[in-house]
Structure formats: structure tokens, C-alpha cells
N, C-alpha and C. Protein backbone atom coordinates (compact mmCIF):
# COMPACT_ATOMS: atom_id res chain seq x y z
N UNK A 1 0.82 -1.19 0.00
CA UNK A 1 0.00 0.00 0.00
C UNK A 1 0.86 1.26 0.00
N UNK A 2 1.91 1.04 0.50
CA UNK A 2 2.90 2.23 0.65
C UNK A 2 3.47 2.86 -0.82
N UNK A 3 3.56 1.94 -2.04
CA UNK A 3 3.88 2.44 -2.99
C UNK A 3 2.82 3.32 -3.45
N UNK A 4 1.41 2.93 -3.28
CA UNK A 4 0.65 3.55 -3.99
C UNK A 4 0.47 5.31 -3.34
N UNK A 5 0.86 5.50 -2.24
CA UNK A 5 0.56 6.65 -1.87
C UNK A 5 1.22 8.00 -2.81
N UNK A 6 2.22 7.56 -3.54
CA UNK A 6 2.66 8.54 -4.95
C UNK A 6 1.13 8.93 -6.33
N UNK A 7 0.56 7.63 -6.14
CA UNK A 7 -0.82 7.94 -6.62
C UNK A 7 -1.68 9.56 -6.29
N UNK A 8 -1.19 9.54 -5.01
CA UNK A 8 -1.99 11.09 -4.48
C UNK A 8 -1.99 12.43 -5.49
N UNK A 9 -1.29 11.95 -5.45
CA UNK A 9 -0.37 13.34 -6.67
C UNK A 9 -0.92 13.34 -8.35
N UNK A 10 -1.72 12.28 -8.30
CA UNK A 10 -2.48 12.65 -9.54
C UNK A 10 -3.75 12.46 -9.67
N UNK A 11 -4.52 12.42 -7.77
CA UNK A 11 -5.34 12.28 -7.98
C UNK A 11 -6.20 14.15 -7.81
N UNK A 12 -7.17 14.28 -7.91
CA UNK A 12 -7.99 13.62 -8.21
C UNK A 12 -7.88 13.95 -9.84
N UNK A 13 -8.06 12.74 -10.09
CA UNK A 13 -8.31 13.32 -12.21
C UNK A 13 -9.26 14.18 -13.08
N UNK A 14 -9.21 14.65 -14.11
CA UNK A 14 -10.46 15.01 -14.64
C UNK A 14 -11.07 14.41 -14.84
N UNK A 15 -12.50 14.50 -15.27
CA UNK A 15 -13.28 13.56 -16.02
C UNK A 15 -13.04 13.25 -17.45
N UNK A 16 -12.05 14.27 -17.89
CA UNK A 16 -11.90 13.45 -19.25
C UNK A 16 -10.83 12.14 -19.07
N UNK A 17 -10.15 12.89 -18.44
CA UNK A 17 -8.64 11.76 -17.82
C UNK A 17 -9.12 10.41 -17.21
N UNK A 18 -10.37 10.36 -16.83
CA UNK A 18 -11.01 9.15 -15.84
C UNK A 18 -11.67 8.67 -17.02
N UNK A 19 -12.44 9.02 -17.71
CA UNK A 19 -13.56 8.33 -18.87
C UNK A 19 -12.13 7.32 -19.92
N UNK A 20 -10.97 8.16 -20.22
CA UNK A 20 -9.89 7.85 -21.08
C UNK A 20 -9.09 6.47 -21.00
N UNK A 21 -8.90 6.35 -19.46
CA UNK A 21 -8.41 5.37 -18.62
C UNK A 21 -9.84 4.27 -18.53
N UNK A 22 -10.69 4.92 -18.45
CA UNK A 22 -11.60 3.57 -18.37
C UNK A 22 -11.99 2.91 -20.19
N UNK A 23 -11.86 3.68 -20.60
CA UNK A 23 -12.28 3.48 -22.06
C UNK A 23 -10.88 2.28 -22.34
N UNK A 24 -9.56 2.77 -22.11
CA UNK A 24 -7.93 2.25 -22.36
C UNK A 24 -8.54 0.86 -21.35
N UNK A 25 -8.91 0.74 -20.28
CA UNK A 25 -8.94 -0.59 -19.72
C UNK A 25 -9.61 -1.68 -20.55
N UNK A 26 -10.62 -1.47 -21.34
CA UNK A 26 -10.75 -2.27 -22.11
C UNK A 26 -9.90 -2.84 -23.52
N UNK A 27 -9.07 -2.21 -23.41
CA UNK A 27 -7.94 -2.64 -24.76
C UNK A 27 -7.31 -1.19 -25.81
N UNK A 28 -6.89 -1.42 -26.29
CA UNK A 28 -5.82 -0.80 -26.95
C UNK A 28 -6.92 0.13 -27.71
N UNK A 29 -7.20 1.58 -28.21
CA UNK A 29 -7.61 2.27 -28.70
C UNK A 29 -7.07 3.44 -29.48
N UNK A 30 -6.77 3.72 -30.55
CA UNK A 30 -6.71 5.43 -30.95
C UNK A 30 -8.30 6.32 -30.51
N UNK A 31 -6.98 7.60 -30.67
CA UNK A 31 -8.20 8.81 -30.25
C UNK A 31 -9.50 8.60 -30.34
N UNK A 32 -9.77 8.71 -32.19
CA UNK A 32 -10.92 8.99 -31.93
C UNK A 32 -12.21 7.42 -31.65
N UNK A 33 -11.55 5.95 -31.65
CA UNK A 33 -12.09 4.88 -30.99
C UNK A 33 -12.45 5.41 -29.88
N UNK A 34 -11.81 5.90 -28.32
CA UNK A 34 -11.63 6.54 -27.05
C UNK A 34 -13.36 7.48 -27.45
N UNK A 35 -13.38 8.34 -28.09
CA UNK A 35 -14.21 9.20 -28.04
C UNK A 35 -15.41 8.89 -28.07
N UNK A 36 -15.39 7.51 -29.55
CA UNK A 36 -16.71 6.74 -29.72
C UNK A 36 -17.08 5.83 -28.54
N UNK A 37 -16.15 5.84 -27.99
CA UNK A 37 -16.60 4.36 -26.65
C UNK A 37 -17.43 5.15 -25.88
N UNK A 38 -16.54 6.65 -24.84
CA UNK A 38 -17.21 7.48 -24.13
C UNK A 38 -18.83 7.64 -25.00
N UNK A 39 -18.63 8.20 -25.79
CA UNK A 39 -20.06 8.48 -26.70
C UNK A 39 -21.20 6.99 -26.30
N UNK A 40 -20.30 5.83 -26.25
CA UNK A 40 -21.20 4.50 -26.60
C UNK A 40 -22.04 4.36 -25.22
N UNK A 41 -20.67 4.99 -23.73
CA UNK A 41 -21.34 4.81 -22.81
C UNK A 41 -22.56 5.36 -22.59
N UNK A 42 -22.65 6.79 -22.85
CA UNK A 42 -23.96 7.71 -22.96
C UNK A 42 -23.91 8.48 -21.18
N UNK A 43 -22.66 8.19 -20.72
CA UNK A 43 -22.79 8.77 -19.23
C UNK A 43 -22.63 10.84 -19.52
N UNK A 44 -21.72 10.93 -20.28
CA UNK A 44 -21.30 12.25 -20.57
C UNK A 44 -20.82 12.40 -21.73
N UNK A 45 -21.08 14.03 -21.58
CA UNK A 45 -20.69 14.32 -23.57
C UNK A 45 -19.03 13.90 -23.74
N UNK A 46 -19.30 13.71 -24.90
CA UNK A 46 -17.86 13.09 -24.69
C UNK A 46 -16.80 14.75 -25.69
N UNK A 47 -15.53 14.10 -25.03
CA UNK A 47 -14.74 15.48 -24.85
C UNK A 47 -14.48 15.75 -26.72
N UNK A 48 -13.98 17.23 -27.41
CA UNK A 48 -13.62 17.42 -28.27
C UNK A 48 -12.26 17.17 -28.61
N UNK A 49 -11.79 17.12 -29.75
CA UNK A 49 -10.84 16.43 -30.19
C UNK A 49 -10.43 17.39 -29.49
N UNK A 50 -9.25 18.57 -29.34
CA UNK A 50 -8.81 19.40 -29.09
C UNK A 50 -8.26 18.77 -27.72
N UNK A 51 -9.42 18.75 -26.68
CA UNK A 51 -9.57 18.46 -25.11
C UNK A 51 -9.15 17.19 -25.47
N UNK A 52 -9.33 15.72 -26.00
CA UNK A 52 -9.14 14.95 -25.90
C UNK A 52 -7.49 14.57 -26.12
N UNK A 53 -6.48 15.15 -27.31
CA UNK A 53 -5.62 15.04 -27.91
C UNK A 53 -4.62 15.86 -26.77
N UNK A 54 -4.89 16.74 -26.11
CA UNK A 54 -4.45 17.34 -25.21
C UNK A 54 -4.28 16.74 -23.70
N UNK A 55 -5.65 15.77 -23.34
CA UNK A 55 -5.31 14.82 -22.24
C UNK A 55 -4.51 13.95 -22.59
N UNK A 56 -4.50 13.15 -23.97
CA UNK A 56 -3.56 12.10 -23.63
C UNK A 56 -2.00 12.23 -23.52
N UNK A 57 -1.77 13.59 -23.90
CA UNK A 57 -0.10 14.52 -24.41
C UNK A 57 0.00 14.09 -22.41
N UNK A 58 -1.09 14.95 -21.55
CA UNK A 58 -0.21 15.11 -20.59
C UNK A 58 -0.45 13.61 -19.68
N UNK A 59 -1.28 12.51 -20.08
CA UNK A 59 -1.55 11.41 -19.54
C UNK A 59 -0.17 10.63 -19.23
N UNK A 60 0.04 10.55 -21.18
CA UNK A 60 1.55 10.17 -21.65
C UNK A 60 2.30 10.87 -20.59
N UNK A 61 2.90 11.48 -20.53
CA UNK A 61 3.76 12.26 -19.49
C UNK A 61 4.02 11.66 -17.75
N UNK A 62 2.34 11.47 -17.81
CA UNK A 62 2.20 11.18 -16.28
C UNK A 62 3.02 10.03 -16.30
N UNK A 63 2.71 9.38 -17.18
CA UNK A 63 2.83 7.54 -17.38
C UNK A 63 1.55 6.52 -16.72
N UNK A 64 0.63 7.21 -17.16
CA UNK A 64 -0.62 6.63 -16.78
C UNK A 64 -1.15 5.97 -18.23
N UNK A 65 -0.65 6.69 -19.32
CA UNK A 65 -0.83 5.71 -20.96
C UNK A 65 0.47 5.45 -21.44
N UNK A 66 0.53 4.64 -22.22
CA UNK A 66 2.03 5.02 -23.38
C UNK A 66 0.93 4.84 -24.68
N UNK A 67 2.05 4.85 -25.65
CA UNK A 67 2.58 4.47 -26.99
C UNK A 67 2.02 2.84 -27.19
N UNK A 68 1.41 2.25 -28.43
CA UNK A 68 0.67 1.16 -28.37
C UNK A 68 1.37 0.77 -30.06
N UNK A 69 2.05 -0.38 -30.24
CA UNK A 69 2.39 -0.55 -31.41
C UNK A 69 1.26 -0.87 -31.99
N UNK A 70 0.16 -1.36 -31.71
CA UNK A 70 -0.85 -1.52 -33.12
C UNK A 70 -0.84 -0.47 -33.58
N UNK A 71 -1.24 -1.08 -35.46
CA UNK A 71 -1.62 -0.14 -36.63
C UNK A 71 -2.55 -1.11 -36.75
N UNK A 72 -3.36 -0.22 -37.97
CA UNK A 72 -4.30 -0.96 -38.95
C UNK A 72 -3.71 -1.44 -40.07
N UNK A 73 -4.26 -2.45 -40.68
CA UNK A 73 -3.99 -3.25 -41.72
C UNK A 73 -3.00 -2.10 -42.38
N UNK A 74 -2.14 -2.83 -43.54
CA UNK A 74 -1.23 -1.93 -44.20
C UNK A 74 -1.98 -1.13 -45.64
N UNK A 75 -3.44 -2.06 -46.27
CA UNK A 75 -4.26 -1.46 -46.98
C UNK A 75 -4.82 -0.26 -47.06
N UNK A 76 -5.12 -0.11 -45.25
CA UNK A 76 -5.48 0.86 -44.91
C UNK A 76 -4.84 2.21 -44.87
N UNK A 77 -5.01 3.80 -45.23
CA UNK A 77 -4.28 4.68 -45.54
C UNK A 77 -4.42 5.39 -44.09
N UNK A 78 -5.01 5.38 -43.61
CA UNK A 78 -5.19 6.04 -42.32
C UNK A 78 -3.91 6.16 -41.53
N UNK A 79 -3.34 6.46 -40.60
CA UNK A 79 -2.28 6.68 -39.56
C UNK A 79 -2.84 7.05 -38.23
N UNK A 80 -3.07 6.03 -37.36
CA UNK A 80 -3.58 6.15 -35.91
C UNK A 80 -2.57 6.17 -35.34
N UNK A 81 -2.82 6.57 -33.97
CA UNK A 81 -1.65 6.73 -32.70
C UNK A 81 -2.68 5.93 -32.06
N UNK A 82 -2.28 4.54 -31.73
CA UNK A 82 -2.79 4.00 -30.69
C UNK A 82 -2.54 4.00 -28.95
N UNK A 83 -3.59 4.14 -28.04
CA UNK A 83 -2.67 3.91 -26.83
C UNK A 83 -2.62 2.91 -26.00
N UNK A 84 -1.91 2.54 -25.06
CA UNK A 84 -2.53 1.62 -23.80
C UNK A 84 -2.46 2.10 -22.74
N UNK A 85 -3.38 1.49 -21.34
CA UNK A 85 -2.80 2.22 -20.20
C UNK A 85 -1.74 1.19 -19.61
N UNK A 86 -0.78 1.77 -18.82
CA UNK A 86 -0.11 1.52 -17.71
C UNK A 86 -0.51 0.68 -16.64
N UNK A 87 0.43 0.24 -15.61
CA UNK A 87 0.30 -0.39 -14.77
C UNK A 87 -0.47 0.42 -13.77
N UNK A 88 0.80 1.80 -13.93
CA UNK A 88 0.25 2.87 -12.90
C UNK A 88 -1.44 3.57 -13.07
N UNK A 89 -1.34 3.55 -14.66
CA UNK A 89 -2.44 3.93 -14.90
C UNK A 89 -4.05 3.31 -14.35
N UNK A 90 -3.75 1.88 -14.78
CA UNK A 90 -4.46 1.38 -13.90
C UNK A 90 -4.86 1.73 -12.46
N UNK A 91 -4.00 1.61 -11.99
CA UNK A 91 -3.79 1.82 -9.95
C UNK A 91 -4.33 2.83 -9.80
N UNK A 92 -3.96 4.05 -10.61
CA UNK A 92 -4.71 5.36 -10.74
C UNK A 92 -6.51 5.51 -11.09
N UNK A 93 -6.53 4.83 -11.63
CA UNK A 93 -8.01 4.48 -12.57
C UNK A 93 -8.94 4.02 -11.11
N UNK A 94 -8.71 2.89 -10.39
CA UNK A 94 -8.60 2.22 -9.55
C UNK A 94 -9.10 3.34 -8.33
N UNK A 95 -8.15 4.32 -7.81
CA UNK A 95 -7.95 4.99 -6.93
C UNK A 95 -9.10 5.50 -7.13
N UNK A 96 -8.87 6.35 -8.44
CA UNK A 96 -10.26 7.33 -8.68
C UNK A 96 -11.62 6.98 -8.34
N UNK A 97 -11.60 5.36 -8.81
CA UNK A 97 -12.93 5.05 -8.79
C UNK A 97 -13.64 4.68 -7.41
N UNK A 98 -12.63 4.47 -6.52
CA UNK A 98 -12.76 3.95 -5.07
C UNK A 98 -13.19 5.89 -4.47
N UNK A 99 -12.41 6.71 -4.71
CA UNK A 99 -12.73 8.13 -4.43
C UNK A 99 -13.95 8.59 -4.54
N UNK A 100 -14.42 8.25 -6.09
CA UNK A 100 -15.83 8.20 -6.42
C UNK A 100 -16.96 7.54 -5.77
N UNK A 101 -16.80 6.37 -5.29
CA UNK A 101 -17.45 5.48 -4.85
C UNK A 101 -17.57 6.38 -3.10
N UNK A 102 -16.60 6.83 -3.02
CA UNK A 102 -16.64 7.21 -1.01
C UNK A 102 -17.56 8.64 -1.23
N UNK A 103 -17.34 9.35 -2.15
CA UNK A 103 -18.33 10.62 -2.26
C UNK A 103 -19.82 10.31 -2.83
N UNK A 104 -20.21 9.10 -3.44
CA UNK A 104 -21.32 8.72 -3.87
C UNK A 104 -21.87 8.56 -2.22
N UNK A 105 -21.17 7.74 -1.71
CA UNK A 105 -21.64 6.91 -0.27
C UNK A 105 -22.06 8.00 0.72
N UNK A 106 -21.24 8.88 0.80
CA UNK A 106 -21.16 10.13 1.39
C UNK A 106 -22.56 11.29 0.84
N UNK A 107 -22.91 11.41 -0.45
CA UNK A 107 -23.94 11.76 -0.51
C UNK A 107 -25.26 11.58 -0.18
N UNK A 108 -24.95 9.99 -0.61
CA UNK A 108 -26.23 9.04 0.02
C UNK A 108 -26.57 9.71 1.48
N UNK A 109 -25.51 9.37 2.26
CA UNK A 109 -25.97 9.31 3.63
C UNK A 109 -26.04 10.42 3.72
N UNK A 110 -25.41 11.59 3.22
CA UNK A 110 -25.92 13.58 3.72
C UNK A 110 -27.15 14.04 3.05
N UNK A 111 -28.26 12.33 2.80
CA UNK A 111 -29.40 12.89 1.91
C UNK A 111 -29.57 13.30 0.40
N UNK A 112 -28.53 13.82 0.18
CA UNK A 112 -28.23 14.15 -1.66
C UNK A 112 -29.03 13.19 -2.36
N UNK A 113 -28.69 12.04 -2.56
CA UNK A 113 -28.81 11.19 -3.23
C UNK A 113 -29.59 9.94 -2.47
N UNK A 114 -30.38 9.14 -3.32
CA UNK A 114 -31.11 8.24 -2.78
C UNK A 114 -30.89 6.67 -3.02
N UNK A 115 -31.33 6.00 -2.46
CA UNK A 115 -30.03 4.15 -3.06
C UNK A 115 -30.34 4.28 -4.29
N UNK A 116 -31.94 4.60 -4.84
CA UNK A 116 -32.15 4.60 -6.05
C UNK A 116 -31.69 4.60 -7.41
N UNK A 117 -30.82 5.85 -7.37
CA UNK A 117 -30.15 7.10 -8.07
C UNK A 117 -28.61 5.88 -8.50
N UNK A 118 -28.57 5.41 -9.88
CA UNK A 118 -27.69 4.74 -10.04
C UNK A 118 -26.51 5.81 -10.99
């Protein structure tokens, strides 16, 4: 548990940075795949290229994504930047969602919110 406490330092994430990482947990994606998934979930608008291309610059950085050698077929003319997440990224993903989960709980019980309310 002691390693993870360096986690602090990037928490708490944005919501684009959290949707990105959850979208990357399911497998290897370029940008705009990432955008259509968020879109598929239907939880929130999903971010503009601009915002999106800009989280993963500083994600990369964190080391919460890298660099993903898939391409598409060689037929194909397109040029994607694929990504994956990290180990850390994960742990991070992880953190967030446990954070989320204690302020959901926390609403519940200050009345906000009702068990209902999924």
C-alpha cells in the first residue's frame, strides 16, 4: 500500500482523464475509438478532439498511458496513434474510482442522493 501513496499526486483526475483510462482498460484504442466508446457509454458528452488530444499529451507524461504498437492493416491509408494504459495507470483508474465510490456513499448518507439514483 505504501507504494501507492505517490498515486496522491495525480489524484484527483479530470473527467476526461477518468472516462480515457476507463475506455484504455478495455484494450488498446486510438483517439478517436476513445471518443466513440465514451459516446457509446452515454454517461457524458464526450470530450472534443482538441480536449481529448491534449489529455492524452499530458496522460503520456504522467505515465498513466504510453505508446501502443498496433496499426491498422497496411491497406489501410489512415495513420492512428494508438494507446494503452499503464500499470500505474491502472492503480490510478482504480484509486479514482474507489474516491468516487466514497463521495457517492457520502452523498447518500448527507441525503443528496437516494439508493435509487444509479
Amino acid at each position: 500500500m505504501d507504494r501507492d501513496r505517490g498515486l496522491d499526486r495525480l489524484l484527483p483526475l479530470r473527467p476526461v482523464e477518468f472516462h480515457i483510462l476507463l475506455s484504455l482498460s478495455g484494450g488498446e484504442r486510438h483517439g478517436y475509438g476513445i471518443i466513440q466508446d465514451i459516446e457509446s457509454r452515454g454517461e457524458s458528452p464526450a470530450p472534443d478532439v482538441g480536449t481529448m488530444y491534449r489529455a492524452l499529451a499530458r496522460m503520456a507524461e504522467a505515465g498513466l498511458i504510453e505508446a501502443a504498437e498496433r496499426r491498422p492493416a497496411p491497406e489501410i491509408a489512415e495513420r492512428r496513434n494508438y494507446y494503452r494504459i499503464t500499470a500505474v495507470g491502472t492503480r490510478v483508474a482504480r484509486a479514482e474510482a474507489q474516491r468516487l465510490a466514497s463521495l457517492m456513499k457520502a452523498a447518500r448518507l448527507g441525503g443528496l442522493l437516494t439508493r435509487d439514483l444509479k
